[in-house]
Protein backbone atom coordinates (compact mmCIF):
# COMPACT_ATOMS: atom_id res chain seq x y z
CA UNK A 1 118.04 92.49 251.64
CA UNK A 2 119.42 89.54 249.73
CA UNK A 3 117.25 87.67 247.52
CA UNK A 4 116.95 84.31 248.70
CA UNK A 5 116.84 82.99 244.85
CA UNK A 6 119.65 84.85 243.57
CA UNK A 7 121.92 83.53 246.53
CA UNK A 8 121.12 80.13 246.13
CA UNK A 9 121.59 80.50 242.63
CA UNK A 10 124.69 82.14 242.96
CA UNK A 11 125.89 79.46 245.78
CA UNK A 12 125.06 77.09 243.23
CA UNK A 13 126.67 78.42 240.88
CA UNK A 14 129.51 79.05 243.57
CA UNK A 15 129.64 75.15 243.80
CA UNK A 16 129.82 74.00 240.35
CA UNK A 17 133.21 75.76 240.48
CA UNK A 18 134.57 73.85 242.33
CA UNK A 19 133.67 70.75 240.00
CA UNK A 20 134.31 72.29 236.66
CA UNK A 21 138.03 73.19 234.94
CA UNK A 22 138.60 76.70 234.59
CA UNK A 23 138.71 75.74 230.86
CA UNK A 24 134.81 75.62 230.90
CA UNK A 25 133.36 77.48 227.79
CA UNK A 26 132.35 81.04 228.43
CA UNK A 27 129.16 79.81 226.32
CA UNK A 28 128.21 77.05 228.84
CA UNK A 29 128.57 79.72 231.95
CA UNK A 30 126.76 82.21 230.22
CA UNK A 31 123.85 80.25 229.09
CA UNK A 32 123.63 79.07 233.22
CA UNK A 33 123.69 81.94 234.01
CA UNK A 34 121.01 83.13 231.76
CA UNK A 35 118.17 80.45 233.41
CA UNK A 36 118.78 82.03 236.30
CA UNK A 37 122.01 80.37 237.86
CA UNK A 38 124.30 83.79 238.58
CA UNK A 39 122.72 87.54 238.89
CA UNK A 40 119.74 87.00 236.96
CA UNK A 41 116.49 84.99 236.77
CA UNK A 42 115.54 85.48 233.24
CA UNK A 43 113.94 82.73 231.09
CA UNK A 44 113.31 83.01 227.21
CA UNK A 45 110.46 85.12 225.99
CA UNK A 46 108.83 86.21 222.97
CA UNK A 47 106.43 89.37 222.79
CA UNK A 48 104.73 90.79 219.68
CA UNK A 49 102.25 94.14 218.51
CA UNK A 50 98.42 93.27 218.72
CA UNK A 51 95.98 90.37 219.33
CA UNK A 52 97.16 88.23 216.18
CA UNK A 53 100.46 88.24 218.00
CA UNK A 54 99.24 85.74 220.08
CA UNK A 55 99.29 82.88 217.67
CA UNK A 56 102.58 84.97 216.12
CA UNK A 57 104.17 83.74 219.64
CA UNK A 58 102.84 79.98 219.55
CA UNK A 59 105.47 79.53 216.50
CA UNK A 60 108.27 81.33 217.72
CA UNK A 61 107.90 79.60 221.33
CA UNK A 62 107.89 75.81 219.39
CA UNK A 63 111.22 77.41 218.43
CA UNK A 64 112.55 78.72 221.90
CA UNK A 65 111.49 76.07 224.04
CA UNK A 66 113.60 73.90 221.55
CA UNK A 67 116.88 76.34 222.35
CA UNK A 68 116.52 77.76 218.68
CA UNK A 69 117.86 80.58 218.07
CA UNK A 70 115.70 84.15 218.82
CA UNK A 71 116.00 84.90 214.99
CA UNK A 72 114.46 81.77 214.28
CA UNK A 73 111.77 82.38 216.13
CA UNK A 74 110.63 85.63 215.35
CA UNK A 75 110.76 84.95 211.71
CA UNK A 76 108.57 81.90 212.26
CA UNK A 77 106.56 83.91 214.43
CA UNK A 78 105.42 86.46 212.21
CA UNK A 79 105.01 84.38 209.14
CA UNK A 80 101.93 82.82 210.98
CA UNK A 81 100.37 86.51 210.68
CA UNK A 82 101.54 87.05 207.00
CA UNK A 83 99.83 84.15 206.12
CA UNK A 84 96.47 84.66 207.75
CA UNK A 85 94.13 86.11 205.67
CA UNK A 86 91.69 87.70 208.58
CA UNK A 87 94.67 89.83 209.55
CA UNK A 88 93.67 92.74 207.49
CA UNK A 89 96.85 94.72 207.99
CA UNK A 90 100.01 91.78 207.10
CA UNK A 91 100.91 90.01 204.14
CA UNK A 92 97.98 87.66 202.43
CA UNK A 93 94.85 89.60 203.09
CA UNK A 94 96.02 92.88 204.10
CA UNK A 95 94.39 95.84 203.00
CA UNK A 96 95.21 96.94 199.90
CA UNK A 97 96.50 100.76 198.70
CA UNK A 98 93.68 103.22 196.92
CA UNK A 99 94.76 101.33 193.52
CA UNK A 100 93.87 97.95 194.81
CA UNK A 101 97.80 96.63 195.05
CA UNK A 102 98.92 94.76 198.05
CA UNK A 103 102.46 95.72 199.29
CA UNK A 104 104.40 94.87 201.86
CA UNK A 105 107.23 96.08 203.86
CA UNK A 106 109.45 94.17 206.56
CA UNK A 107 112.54 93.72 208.56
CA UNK A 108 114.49 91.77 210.21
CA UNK A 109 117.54 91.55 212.81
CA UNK A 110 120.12 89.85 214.61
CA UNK A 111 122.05 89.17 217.44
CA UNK A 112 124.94 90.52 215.71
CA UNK A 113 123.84 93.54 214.86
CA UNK A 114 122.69 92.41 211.05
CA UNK A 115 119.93 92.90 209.45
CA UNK A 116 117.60 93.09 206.13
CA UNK A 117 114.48 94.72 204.49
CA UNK A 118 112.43 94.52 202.02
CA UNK A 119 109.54 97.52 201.12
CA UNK A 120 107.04 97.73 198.16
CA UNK A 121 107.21 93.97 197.75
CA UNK A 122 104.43 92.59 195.66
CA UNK A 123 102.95 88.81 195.37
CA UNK A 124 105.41 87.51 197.97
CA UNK A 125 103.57 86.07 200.95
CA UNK A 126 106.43 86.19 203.42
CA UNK A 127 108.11 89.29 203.26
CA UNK A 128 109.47 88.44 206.44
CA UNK A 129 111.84 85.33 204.91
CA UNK A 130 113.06 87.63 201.93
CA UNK A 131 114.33 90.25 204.39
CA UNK A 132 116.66 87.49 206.38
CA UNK A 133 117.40 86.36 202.93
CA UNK A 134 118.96 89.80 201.75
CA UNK A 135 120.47 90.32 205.47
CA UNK A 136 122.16 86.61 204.58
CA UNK A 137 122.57 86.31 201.25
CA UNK A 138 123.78 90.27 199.94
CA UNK A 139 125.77 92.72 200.68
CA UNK A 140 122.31 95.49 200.96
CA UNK A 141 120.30 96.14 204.04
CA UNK A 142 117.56 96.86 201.22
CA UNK A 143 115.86 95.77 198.43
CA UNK A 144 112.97 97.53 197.07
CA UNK A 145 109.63 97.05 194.66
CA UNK A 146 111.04 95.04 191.56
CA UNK A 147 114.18 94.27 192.10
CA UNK A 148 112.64 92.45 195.82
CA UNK A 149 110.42 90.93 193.89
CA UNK A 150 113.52 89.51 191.27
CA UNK A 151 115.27 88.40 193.88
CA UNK A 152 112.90 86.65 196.18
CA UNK A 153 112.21 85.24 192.91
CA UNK A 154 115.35 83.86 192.06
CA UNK A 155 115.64 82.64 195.79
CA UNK A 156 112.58 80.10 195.45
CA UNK A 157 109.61 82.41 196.37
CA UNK A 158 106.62 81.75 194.19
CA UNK A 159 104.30 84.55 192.81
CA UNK A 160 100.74 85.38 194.47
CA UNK A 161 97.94 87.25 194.41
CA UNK A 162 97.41 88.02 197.99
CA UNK A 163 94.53 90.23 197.53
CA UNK A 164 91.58 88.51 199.25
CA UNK A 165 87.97 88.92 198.30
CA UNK A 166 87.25 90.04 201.46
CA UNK A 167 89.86 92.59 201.48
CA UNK A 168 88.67 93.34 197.80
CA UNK A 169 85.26 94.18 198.95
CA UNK A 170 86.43 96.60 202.08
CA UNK A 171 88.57 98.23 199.12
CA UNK A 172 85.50 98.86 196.69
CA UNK A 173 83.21 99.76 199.72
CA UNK A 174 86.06 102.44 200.45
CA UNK A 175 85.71 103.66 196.55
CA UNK A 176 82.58 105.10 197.33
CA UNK A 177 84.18 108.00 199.05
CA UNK A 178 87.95 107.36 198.52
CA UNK A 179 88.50 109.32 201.90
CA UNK A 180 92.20 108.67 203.14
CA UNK A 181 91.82 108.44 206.86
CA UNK A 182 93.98 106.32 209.34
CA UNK A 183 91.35 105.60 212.01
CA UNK A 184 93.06 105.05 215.11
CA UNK A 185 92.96 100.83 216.43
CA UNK A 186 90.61 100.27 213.82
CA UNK A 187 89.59 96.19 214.45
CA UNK A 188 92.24 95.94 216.29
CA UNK A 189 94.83 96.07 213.29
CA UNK A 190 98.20 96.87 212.49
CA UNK A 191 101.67 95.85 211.91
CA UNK A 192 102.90 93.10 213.42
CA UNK A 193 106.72 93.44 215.38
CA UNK A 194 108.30 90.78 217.57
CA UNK A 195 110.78 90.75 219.73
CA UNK A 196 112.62 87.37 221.34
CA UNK A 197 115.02 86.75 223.68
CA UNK A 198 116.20 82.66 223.41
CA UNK A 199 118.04 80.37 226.01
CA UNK A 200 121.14 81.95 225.09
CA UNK A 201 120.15 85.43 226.16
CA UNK A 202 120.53 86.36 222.50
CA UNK A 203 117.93 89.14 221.40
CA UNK A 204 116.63 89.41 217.83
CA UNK A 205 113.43 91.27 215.94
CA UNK A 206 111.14 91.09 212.93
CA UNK A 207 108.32 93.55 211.80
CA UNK A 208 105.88 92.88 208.87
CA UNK A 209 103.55 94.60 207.58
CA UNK A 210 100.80 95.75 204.57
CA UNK A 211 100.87 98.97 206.22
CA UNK A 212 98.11 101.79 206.24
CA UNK A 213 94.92 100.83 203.93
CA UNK A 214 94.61 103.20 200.60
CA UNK A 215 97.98 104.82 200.85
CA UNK A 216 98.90 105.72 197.99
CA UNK A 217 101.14 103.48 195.80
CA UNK A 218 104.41 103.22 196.35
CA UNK A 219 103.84 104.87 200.26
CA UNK A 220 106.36 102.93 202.29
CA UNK A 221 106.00 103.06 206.19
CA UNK A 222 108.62 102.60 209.47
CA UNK A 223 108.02 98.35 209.33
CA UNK A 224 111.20 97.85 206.96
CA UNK A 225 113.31 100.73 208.17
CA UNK A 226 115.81 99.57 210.50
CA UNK A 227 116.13 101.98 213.79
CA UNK A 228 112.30 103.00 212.39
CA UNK A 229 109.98 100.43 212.96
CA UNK A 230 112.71 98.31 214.82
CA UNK A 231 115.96 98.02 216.12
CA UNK A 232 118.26 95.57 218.32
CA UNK A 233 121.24 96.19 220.22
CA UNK A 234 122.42 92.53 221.45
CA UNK A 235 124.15 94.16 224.78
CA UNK A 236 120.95 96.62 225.50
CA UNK A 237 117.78 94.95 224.22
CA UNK A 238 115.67 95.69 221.67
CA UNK A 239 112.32 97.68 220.31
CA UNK A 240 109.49 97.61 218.05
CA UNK A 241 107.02 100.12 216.41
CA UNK A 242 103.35 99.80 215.21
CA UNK A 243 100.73 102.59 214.26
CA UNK A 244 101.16 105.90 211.79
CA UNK A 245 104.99 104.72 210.39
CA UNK A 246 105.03 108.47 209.75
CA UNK A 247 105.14 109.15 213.05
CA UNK A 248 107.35 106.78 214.02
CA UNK A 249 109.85 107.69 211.17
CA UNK A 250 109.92 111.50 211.99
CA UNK A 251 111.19 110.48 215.60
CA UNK A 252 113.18 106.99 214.83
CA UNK A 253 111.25 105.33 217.41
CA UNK A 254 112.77 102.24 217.56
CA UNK A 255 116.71 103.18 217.97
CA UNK A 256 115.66 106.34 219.92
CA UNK A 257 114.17 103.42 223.08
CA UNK A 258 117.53 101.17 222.37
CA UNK A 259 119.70 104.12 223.16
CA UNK A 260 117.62 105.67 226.40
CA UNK A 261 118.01 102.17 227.05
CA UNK A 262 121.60 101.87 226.93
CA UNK A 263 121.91 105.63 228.56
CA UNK A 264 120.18 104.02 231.85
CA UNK A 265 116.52 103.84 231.02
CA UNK A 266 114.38 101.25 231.86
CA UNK A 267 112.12 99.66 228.59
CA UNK A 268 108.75 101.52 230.04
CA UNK A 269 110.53 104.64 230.70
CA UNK A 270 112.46 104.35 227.19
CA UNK A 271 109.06 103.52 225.77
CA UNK A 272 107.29 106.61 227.26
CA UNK A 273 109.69 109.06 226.07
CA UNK A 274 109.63 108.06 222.67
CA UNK A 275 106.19 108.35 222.49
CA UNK A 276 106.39 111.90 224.65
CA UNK A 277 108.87 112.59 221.57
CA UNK A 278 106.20 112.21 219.19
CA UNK A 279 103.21 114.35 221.18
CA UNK A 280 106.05 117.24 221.55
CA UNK A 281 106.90 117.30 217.77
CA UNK A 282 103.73 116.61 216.04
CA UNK A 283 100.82 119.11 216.67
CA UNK A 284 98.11 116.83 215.74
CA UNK A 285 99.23 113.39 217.49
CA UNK A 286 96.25 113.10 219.26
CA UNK A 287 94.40 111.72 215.96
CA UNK A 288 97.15 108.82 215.63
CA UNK A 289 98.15 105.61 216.89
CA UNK A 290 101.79 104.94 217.69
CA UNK A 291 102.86 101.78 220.33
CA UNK A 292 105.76 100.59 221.11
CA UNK A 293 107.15 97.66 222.80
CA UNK A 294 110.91 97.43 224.54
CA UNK A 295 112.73 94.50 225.95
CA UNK A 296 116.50 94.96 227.45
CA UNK A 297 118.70 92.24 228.20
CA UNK A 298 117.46 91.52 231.64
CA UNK A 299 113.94 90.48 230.15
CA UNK A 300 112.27 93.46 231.69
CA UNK A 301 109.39 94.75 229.26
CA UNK A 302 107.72 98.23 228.29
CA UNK A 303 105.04 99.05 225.87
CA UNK A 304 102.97 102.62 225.90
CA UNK A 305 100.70 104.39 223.24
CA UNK A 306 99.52 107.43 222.25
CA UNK A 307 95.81 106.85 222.18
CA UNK A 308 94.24 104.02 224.06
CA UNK A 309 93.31 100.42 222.76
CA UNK A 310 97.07 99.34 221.68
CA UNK A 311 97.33 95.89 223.54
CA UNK A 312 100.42 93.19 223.04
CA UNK A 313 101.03 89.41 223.68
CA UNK A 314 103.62 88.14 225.54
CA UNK A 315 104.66 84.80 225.90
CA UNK A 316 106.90 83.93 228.82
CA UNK A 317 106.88 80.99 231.75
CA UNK A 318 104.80 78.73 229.33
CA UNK A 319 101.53 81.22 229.82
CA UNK A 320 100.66 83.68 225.98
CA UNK A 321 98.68 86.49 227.47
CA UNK A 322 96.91 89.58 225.62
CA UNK A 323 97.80 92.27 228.07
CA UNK A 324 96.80 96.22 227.42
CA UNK A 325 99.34 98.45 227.04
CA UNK A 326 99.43 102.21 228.95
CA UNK A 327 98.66 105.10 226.91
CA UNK A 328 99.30 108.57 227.30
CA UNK A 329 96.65 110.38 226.87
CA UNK A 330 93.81 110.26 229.62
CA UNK A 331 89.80 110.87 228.34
């Protein structure tokens, strides 16, 4: 059956033809066709890992709903986490390693396909904004420890201690027993990734991250490794990672849902596989967390877990919702 909708759209669409010189920017029919006036009836979106990406979205929809661009947005986005200090697990206030250092790790990618990192960063607060700055300003994907550091430096960043006193009493409480043990949702925490699609249908990604609490120093996780912790393909979609980065590095998570993606695969079934590719390959998944989120092109959505409790916000049609995520295994 036709969809009454689509045919109207497409009869309007139909009708504006006949008004409009065949000279008509392939830019103006695309982005009419991208509200929903041709085949589709997508509207922007942004979607992001965890409860704090609720407030993530807020900034990066000020930025959509403004027709800014998808990078835009999900750079804002996440900056609102890496600057809160109750989210234990990004930028100012995350969790420190078992020496007491705060590091960070992040990426970031765009609609063309480029993109830029950042991992062991110290006393920058937005990780986030150096990694579009080495995707725009250098020649690297890249930059690492203290040569980040020099050149978020010499790009106007401004030294910080982003070690909290809160998070510098959770870190002496953990002295006591100095067990390393990544406890699976533990309040609710993790790495924040973000995926938008703007008015343009253009898809882009960020990820940011203090990653696991205690590692040991210098541990970097998935967040800044592109195809890792995330990954966009501007004609497929796009995908993000959060949980054990080990995990999700073993099995390249991120590029791994792009390309069952591209190969046919709807975002949930994309999503489930790559998680299925982690519980074949690693004996002892079940005492992990690993979620991932998918968008493709069409604005369709998939998220699963490993364990239950990994939940995701998605802002779309002016309404930011928490909404739980499936999980694979069943209690």
């Amino acid at each position: 059956m036709i969809n009454r909708r689509r045919f109207l759209s497409g009869s309007a669409l139909a009708s504006m033809g006949l008004l409009l010189s065949p000279s008509l920017k392939a830019e103006t029919l695309r982005k009419l066709h991208f509200h929903g006036i041709g085949n589709n009836e997508q509207t922007p979106l942004v979607v992001s890992t965890w409860q704090h990406g609720l407030a993530a979205n807020y900034a990066a929809w000020e930025i959509l709903k403004k027709e800014g661009s998808s990078l835009d947005a999900v750079e804002q986005g996440v900056r609102i986490s890496e600057a809160d200090p109750k989210v234990s697990s990004v930028g100012y206030g995350g969790n420190p390693d078992r020496d007491g250092n705060v590091t960070l790790d992040a990426c970031i990618m765009n609609k063309d396909g480029d993109c830029g990192s950042v991992a062991f960063l110290q006393n920058i607060k937005h990780p986030i904004s150096v990694a579009r700055l080495v995707m725009e300003k250098t020649p690297h994907v890249m930059l690492s420890g203290k040569g980040a550091l020099q050149f978020a430096i010499e790009n106007g960043f401004t030294k910080e201690d982003l070690l909290t006193e809160k998070a510098r009493v959770r870190w002496e409480k953990w002295k006591i027993k100095s067990k390393y043990e990544p406890v699976i949702n533990i309040e609710n925490h993790d790495t924040i990734g973000m995926l938008a699609i703007d008015n343009y249908g253009d898809v882009a990604g960020a990820c940011t991250t203090s990653g696991l609490a205690y590692k040991m120093h210098g541990r970097v996780g998935d967040s800044p490794i592109i195809g890792a912790g995330m990954y966009v393909d501007n004609e497929v979609g796009g995908a993000v990672a959060t949980g054990v980065g080990e995990l999700v590095m073993k099995t390249l998570g991120a590029f791994l849902i792009v390309e069952l993606m591209r190969n046919g695969k709807t975002p949930q079934q994309a999503c489930k596989e790559a998680i299925k590719r982690i519980t074949d390959k690693q004996k002892d998944y079940k005492k992990f967390q690993v979620g991932y989120i998918a968008i493709n092109k069409s604005g369709e959505i998939g998220t699963f877990s490993i364990n239950k409790g990994f939940d995701y916000a998605l802002y779309q049609d002016g309404e930011n919702e928490l909404i739980e995520s499936g999980y694979f295994l069943k209690f």
